[in-house]
C-alpha atoms as a PDB file:
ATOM      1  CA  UNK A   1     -75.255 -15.830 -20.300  1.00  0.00           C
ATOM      2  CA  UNK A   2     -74.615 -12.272 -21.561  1.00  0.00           C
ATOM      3  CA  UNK A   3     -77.561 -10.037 -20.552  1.00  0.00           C
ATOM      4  CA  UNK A   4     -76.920  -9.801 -16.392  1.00  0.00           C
ATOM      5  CA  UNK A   5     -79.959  -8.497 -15.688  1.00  0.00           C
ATOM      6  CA  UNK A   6     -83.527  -9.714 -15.833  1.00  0.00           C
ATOM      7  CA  UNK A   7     -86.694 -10.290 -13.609  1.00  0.00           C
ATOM      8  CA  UNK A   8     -85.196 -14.344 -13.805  1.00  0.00           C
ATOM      9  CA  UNK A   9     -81.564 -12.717 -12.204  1.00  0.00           C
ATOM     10  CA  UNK A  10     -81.834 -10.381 -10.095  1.00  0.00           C
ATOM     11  CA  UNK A  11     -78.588  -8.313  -8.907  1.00  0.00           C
ATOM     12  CA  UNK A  12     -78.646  -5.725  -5.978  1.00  0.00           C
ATOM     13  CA  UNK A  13     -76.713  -2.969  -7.751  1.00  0.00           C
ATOM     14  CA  UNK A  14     -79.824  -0.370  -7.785  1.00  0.00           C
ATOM     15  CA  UNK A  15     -78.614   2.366 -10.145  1.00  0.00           C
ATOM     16  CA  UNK A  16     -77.899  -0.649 -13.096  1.00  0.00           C
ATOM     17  CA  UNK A  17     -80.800  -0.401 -15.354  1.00  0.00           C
ATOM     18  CA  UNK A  18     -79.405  -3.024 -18.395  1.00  0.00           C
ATOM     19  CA  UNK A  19     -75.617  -4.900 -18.162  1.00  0.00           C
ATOM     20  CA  UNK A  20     -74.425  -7.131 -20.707  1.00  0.00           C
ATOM     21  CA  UNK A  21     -71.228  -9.016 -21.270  1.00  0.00           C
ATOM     22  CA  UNK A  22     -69.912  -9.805 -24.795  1.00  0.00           C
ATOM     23  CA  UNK A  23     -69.293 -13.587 -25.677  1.00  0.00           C
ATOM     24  CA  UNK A  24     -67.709 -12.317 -28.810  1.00  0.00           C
ATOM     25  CA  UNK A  25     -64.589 -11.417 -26.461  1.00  0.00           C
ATOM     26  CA  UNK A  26     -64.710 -14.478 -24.190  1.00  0.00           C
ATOM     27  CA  UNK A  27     -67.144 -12.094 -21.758  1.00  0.00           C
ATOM     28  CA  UNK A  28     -64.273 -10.883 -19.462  1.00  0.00           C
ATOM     29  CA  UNK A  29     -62.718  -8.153 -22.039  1.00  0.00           C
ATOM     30  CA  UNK A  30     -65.842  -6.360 -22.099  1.00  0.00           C
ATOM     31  CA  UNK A  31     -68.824  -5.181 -20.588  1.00  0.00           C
ATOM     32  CA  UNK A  32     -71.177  -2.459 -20.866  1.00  0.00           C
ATOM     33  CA  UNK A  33     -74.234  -1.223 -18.363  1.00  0.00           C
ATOM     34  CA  UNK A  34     -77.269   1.544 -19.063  1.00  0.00           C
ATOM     35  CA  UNK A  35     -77.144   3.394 -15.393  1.00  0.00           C
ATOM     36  CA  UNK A  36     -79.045   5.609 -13.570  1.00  0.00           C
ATOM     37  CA  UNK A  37     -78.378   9.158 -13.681  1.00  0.00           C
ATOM     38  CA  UNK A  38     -80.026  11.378 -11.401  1.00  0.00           C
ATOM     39  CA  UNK A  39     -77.399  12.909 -10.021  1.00  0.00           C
ATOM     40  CA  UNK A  40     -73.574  14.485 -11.622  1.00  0.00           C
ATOM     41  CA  UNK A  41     -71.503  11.136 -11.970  1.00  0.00           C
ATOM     42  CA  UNK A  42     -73.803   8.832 -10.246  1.00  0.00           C
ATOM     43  CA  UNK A  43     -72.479   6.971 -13.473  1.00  0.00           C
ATOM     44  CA  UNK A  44     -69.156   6.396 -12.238  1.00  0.00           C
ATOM     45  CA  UNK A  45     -70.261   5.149  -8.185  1.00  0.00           C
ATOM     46  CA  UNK A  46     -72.041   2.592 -10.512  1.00  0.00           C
ATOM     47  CA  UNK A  47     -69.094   1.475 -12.847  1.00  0.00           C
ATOM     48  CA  UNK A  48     -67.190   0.960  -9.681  1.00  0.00           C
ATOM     49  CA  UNK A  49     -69.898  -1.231  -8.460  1.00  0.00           C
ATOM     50  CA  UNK A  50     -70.282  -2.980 -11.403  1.00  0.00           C
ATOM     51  CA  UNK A  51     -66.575  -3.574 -11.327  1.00  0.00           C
ATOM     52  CA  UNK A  52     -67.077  -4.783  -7.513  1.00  0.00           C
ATOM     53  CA  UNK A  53     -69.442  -7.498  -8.346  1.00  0.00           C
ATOM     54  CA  UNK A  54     -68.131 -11.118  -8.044  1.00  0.00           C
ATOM     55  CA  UNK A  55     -66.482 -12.669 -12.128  1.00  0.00           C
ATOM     56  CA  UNK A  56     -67.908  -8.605 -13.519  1.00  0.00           C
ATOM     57  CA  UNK A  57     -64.562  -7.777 -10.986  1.00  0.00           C
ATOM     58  CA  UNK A  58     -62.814  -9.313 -14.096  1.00  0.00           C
ATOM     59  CA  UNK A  59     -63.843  -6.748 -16.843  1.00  0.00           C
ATOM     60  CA  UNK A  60     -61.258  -5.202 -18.216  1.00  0.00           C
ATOM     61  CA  UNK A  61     -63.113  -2.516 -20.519  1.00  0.00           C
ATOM     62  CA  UNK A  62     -66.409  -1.100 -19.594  1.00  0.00           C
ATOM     63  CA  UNK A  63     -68.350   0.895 -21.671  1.00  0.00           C
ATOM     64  CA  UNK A  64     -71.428   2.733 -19.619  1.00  0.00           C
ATOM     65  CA  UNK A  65     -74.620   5.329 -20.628  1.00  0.00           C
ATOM     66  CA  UNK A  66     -77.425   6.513 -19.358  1.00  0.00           C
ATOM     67  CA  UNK A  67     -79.473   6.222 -22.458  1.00  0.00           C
ATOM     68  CA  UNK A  68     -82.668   4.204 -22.102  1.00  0.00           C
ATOM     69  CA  UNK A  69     -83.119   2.323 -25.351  1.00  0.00           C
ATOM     70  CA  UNK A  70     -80.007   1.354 -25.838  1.00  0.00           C
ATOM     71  CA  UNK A  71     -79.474  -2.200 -27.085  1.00  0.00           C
ATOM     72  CA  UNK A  72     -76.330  -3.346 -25.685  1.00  0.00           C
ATOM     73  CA  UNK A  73     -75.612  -6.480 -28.081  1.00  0.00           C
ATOM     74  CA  UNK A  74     -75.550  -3.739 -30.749  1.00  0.00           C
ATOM     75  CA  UNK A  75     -71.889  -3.030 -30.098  1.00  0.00           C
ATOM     76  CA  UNK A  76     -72.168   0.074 -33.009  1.00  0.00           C
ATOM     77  CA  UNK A  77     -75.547   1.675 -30.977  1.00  0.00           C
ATOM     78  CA  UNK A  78     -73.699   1.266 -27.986  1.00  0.00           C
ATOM     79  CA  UNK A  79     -69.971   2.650 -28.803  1.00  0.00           C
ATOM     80  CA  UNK A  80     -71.455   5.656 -31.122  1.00  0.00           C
ATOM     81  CA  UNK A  81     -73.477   6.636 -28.388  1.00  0.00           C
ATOM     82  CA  UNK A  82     -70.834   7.214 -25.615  1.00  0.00           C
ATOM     83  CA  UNK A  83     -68.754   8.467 -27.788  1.00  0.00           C
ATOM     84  CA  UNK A  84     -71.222  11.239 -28.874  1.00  0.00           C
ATOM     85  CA  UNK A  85     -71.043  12.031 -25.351  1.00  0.00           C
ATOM     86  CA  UNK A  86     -67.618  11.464 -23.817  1.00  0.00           C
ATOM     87  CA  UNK A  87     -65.613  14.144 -22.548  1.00  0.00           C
ATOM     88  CA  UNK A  88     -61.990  12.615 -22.346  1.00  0.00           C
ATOM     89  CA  UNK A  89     -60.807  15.171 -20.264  1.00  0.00           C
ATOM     90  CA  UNK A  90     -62.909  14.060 -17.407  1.00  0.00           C
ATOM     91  CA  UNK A  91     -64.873  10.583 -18.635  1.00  0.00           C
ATOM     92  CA  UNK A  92     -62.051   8.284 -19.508  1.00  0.00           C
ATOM     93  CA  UNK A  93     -60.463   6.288 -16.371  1.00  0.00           C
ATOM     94  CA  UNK A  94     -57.493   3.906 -16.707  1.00  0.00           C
ATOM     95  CA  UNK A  95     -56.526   1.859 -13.711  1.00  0.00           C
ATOM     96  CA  UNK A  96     -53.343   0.051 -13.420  1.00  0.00           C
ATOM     97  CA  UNK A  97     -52.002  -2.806 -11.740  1.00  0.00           C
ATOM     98  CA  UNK A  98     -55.390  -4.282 -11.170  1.00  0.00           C
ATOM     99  CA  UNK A  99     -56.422  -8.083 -11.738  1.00  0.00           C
ATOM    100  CA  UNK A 100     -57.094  -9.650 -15.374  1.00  0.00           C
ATOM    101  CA  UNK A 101     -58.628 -13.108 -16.109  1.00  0.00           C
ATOM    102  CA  UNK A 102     -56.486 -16.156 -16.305  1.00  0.00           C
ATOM    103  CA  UNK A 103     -57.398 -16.523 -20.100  1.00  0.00           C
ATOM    104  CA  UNK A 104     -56.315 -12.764 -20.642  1.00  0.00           C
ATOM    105  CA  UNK A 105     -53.019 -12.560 -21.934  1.00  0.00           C
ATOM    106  CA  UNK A 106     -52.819  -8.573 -22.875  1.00  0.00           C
ATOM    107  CA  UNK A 107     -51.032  -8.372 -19.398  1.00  0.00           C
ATOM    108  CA  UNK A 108     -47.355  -8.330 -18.411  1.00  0.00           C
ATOM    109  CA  UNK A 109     -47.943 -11.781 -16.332  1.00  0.00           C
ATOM    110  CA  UNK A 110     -50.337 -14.062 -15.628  1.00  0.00           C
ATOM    111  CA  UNK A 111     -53.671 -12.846 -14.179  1.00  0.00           C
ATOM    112  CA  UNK A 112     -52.070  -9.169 -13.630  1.00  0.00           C
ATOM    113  CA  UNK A 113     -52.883  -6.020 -16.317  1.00  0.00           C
ATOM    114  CA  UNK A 114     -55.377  -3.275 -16.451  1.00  0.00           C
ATOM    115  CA  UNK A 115     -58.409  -1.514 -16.407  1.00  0.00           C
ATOM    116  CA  UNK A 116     -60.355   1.440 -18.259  1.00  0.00           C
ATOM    117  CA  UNK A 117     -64.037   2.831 -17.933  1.00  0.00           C
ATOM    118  CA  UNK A 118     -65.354   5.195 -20.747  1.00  0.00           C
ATOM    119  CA  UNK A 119     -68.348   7.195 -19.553  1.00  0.00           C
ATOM    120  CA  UNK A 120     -70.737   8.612 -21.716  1.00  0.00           C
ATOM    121  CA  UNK A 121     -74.160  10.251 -20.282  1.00  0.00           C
ATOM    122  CA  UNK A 122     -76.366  13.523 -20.660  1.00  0.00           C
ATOM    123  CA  UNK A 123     -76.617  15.145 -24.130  1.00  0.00           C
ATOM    124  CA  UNK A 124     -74.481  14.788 -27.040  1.00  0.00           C
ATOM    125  CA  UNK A 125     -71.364  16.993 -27.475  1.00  0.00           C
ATOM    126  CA  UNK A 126     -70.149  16.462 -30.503  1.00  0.00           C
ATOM    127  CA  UNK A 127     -71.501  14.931 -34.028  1.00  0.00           C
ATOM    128  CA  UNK A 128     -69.356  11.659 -35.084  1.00  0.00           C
ATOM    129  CA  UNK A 129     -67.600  11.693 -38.338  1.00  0.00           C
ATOM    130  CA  UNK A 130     -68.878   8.773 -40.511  1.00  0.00           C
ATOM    131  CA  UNK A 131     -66.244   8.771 -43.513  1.00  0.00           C
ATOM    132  CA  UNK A 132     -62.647   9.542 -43.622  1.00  0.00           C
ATOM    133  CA  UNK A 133     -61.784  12.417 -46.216  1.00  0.00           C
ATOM    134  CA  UNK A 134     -58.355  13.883 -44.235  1.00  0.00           C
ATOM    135  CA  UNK A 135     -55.942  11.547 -46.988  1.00  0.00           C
ATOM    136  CA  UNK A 136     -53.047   9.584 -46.071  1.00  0.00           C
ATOM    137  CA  UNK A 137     -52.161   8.678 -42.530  1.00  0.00           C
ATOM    138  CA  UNK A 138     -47.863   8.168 -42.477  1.00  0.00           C
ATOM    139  CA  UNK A 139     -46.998   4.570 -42.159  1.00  0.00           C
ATOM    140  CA  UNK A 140     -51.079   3.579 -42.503  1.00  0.00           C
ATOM    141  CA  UNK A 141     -51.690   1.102 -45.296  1.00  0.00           C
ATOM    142  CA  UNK A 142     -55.350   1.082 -44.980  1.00  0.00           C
ATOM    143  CA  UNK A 143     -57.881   2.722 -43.473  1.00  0.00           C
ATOM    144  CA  UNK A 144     -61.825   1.732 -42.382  1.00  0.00           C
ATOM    145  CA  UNK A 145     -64.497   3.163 -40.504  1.00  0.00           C
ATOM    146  CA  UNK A 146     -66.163   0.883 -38.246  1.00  0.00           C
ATOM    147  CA  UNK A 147     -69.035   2.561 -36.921  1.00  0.00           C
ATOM    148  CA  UNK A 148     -69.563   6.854 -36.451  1.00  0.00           C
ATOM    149  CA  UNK A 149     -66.683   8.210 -34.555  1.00  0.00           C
ATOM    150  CA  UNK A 150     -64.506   5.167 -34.680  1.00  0.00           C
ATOM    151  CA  UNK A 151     -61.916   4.167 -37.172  1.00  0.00           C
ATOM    152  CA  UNK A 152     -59.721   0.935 -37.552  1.00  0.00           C
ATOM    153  CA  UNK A 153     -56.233   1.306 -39.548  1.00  0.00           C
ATOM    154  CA  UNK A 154     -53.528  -0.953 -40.300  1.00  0.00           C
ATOM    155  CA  UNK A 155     -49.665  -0.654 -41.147  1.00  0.00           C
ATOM    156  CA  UNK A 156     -46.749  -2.771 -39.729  1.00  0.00           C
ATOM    157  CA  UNK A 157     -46.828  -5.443 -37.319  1.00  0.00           C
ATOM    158  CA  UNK A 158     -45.781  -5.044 -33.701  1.00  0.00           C
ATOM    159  CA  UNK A 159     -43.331  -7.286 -33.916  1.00  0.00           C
ATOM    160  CA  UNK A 160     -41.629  -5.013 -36.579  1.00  0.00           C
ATOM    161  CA  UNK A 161     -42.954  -1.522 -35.745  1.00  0.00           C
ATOM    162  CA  UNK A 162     -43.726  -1.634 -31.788  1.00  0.00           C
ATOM    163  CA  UNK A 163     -43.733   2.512 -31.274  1.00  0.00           C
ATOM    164  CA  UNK A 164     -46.299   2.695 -34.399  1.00  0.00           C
ATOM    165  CA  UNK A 165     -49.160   3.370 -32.102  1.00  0.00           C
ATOM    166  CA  UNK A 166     -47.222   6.666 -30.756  1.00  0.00           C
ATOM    167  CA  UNK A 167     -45.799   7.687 -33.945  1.00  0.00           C
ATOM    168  CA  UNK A 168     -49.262   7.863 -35.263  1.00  0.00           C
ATOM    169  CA  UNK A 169     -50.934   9.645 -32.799  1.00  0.00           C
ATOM    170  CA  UNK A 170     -47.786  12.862 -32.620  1.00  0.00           C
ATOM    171  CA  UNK A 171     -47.875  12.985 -36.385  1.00  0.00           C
ATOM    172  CA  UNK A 172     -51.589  12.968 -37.068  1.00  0.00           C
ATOM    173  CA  UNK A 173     -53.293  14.273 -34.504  1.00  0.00           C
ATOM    174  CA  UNK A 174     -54.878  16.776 -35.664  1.00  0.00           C
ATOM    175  CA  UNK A 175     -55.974  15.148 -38.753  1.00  0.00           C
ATOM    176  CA  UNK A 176     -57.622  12.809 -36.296  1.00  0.00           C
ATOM    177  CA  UNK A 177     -59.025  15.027 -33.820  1.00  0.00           C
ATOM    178  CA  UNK A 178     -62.744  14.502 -35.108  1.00  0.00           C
ATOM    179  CA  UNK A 179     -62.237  10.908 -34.876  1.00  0.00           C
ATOM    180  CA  UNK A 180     -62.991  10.100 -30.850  1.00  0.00           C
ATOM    181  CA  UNK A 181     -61.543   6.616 -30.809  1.00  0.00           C
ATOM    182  CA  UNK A 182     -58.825   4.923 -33.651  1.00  0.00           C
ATOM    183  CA  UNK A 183     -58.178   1.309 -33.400  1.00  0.00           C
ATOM    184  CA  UNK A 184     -54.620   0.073 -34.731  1.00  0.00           C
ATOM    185  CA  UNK A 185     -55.463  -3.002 -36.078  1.00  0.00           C
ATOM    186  CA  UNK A 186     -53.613  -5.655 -38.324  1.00  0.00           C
ATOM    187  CA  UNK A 187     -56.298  -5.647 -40.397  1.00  0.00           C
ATOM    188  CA  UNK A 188     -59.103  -3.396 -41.205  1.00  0.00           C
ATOM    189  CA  UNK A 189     -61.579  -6.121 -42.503  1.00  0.00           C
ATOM    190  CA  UNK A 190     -62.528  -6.624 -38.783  1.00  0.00           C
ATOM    191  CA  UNK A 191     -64.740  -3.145 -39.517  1.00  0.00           C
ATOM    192  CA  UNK A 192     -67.528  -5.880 -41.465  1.00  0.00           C
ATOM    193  CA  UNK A 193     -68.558  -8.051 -38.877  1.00  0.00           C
ATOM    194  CA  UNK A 194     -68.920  -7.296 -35.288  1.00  0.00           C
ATOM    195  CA  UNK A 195     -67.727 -11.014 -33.601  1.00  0.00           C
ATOM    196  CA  UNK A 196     -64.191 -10.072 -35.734  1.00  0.00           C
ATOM    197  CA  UNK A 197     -64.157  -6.156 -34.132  1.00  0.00           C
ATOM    198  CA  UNK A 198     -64.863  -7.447 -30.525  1.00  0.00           C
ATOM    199  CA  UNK A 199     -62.974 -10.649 -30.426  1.00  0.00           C
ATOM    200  CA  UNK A 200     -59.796  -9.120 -32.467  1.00  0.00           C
ATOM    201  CA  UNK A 201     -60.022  -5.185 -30.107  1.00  0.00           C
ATOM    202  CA  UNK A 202     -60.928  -6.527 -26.878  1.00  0.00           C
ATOM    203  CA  UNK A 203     -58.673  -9.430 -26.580  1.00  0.00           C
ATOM    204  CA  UNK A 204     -55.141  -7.816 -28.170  1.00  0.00           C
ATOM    205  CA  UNK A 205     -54.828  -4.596 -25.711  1.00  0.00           C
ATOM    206  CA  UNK A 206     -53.899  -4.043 -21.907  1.00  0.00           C
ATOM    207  CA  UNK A 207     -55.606  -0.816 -21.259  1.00  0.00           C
ATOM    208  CA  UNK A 208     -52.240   0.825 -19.397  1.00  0.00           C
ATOM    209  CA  UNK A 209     -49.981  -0.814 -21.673  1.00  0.00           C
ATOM    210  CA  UNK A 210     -51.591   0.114 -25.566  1.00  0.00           C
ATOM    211  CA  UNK A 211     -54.037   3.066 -24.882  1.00  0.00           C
ATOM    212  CA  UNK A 212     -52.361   6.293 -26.272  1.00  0.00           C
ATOM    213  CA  UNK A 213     -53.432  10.021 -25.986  1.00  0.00           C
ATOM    214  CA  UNK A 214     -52.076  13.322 -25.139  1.00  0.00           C
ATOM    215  CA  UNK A 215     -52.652  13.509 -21.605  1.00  0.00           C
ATOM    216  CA  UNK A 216     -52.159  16.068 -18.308  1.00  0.00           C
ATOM    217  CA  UNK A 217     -52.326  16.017 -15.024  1.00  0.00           C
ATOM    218  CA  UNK A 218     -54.815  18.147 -12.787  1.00  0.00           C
ATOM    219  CA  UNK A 219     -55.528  17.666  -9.069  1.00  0.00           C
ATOM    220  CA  UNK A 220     -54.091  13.822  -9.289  1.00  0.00           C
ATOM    221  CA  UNK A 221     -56.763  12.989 -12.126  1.00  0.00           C
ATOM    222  CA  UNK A 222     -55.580  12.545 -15.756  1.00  0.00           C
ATOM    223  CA  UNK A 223     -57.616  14.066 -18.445  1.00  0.00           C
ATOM    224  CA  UNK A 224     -56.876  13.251 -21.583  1.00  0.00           C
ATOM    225  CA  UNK A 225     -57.407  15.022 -25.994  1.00  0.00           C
ATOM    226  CA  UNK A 226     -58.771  13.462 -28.765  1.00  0.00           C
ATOM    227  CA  UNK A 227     -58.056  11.104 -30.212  1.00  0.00           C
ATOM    228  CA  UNK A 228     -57.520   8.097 -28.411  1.00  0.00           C
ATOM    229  CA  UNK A 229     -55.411   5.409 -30.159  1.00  0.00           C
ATOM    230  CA  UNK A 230     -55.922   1.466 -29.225  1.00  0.00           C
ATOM    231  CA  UNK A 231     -53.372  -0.595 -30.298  1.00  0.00           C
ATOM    232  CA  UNK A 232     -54.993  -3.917 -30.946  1.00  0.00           C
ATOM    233  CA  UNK A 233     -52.146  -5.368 -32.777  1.00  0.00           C
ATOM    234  CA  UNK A 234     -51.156  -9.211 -32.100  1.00  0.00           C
ATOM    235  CA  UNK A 235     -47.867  -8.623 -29.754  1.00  0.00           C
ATOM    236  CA  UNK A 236     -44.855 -11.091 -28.809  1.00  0.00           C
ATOM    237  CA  UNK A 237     -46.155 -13.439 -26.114  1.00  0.00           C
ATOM    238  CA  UNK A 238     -49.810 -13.649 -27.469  1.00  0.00           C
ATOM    239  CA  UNK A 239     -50.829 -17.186 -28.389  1.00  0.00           C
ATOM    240  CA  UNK A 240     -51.725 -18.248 -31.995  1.00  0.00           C
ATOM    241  CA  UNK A 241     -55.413 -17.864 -32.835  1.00  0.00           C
ATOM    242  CA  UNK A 242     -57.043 -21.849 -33.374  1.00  0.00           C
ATOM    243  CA  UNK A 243     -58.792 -21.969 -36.571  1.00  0.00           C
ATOM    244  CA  UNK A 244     -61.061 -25.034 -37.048  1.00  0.00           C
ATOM    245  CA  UNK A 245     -60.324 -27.888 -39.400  1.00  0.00           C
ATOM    246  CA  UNK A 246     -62.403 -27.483 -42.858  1.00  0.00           C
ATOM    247  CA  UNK A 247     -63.470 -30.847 -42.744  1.00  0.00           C
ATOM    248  CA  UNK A 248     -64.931 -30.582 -39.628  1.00  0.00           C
ATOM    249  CA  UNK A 249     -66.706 -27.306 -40.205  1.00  0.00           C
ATOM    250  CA  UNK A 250     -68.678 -29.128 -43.006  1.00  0.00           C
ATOM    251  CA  UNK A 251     -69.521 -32.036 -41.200  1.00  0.00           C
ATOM    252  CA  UNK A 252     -71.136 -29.937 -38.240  1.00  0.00           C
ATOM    253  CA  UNK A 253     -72.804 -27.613 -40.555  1.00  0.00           C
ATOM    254  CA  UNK A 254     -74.288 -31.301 -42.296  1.00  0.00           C
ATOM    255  CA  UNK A 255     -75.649 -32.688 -39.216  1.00  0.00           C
ATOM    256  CA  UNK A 256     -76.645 -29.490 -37.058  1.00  0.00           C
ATOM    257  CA  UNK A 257     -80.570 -30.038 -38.742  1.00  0.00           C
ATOM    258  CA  UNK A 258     -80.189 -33.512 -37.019  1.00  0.00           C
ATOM    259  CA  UNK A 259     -78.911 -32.893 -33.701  1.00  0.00           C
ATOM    260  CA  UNK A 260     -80.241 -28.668 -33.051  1.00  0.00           C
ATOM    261  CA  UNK A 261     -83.160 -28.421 -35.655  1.00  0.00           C
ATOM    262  CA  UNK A 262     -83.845 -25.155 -37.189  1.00  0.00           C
ATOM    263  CA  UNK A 263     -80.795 -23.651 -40.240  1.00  0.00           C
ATOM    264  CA  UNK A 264     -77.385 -24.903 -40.331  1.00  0.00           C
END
């Protein structure tokens, strides 16, 4: 199951309007909710009660608007709108030391890691670049956008470059100030489908550990400038991906007529 609410299942959390998990992530990594908001930052009393809610306690990153018409399986609709309307000075909250799913393995041990909520409600504030024209990024081999206002880049492995991340975000900030959210990726071909964008982001970064952004301190909250850098590179300690047998691929795709129905 992804969508979490319907007439079939309901759930007593009133100011949820819409909450879906993503099975392109294996559900825990990610969530995102359309809220209520009738009141300043009613949003964020109900991300925390999303976040108190039985296996939703699990979510590590959780996206959430109060724009009615939102689809949430369209990861692009969904991200481009919040981040039209994200102010990361006082919308971005990263949580540490907090539970992760036993399948998680962004996390310094087993079933320990992280947590972040991005808010993104009201009116836009800002209008999303949707092509890259600032040139060459130092120590970036290649550079995509994946949807308005977020862009995926590659260079060197963590294994050989672990401080890449930083490096990129003091040496090109500014050239990447219009860009709300850059993803550090080992490869940008992720950008063309969105199962390879979810499952490769959302399962390869510990919010605490690989979120980067010049940040300061007021009256115990941290606010944080654009942009934020993700690094969703595969680190030391992850396990290898499982890619299925050829063989087997075909044979399914010959039978499924026989056992589902309907295209192969």
């Amino acid at each position: 199951m992804q969508r979490l609410l319907s007439p079939a299942f309901p759930m007593a959390m009133p100011g949820v309007k819409d909450l879906w998990t993503y099975a392109e992530t294996g559900f825990h990594p990610l969530a995102a909710a359309v809220v209520r908001e009738s009141y300043k930052r009613e949003a964020l009393g109900s991300a925390f009660r999303i976040l108190g809610e039985g296996q939703l306690s699990l979510t590590k990153f959780l996206l959430v608007t109060d724009r009615s018409g939102i689809e949430l399986a369209d990861f692009p609709q969904l991200l481009t709108a919040v981040l039209e309307r994200f102010d990361p000075r006082t919308d971005v909250f990263i949580f540490n030391h907090t539970s992760h799913d036993t399948l998680d393995y962004t996390g310094d041990r087993l079933n320990h890691g992280s947590k972040a909520v991005l808010l993104g409600t009201g009116e836009p504030i800002r209008r999303l670049p949707g092509q890259y024209e600032a040139g060459p990024l130092p120590e970036i081999r290649d550079i995509a956008v994946y949807a308005p206002g977020c862009l995926v880049v590659a260079g060197g492995t963590y294994a050989s470059e672990p401080g890449l991340a930083q490096r990129l975000l003091d040496s090109s900030r500014d050239r990447l100030r219009d860009w709300p959210l850059v993803i550090l990726a080992d490869d940008t071909s992720i950008v063309h489908d969105q199962t390879s964008f979810l499952w490769t982001v959302f399962t390869r970064f510990n919010p605490a550990a690989d979120m980067y952004a010049e940040a300061s301190v007021q009256r115990h909250h941290i606010g944080y400038e654009l942009p934020i850098v993700i690094d969703a590179r595969m680190k030391p300690g992850y396990p290898d991906e499982l890619e299925p047998r050829e063989d087997i691929v075909k044979l399914v795709d010959s039978r499924w007529k026989e056992y589902f129905g309907g295209e192969a």
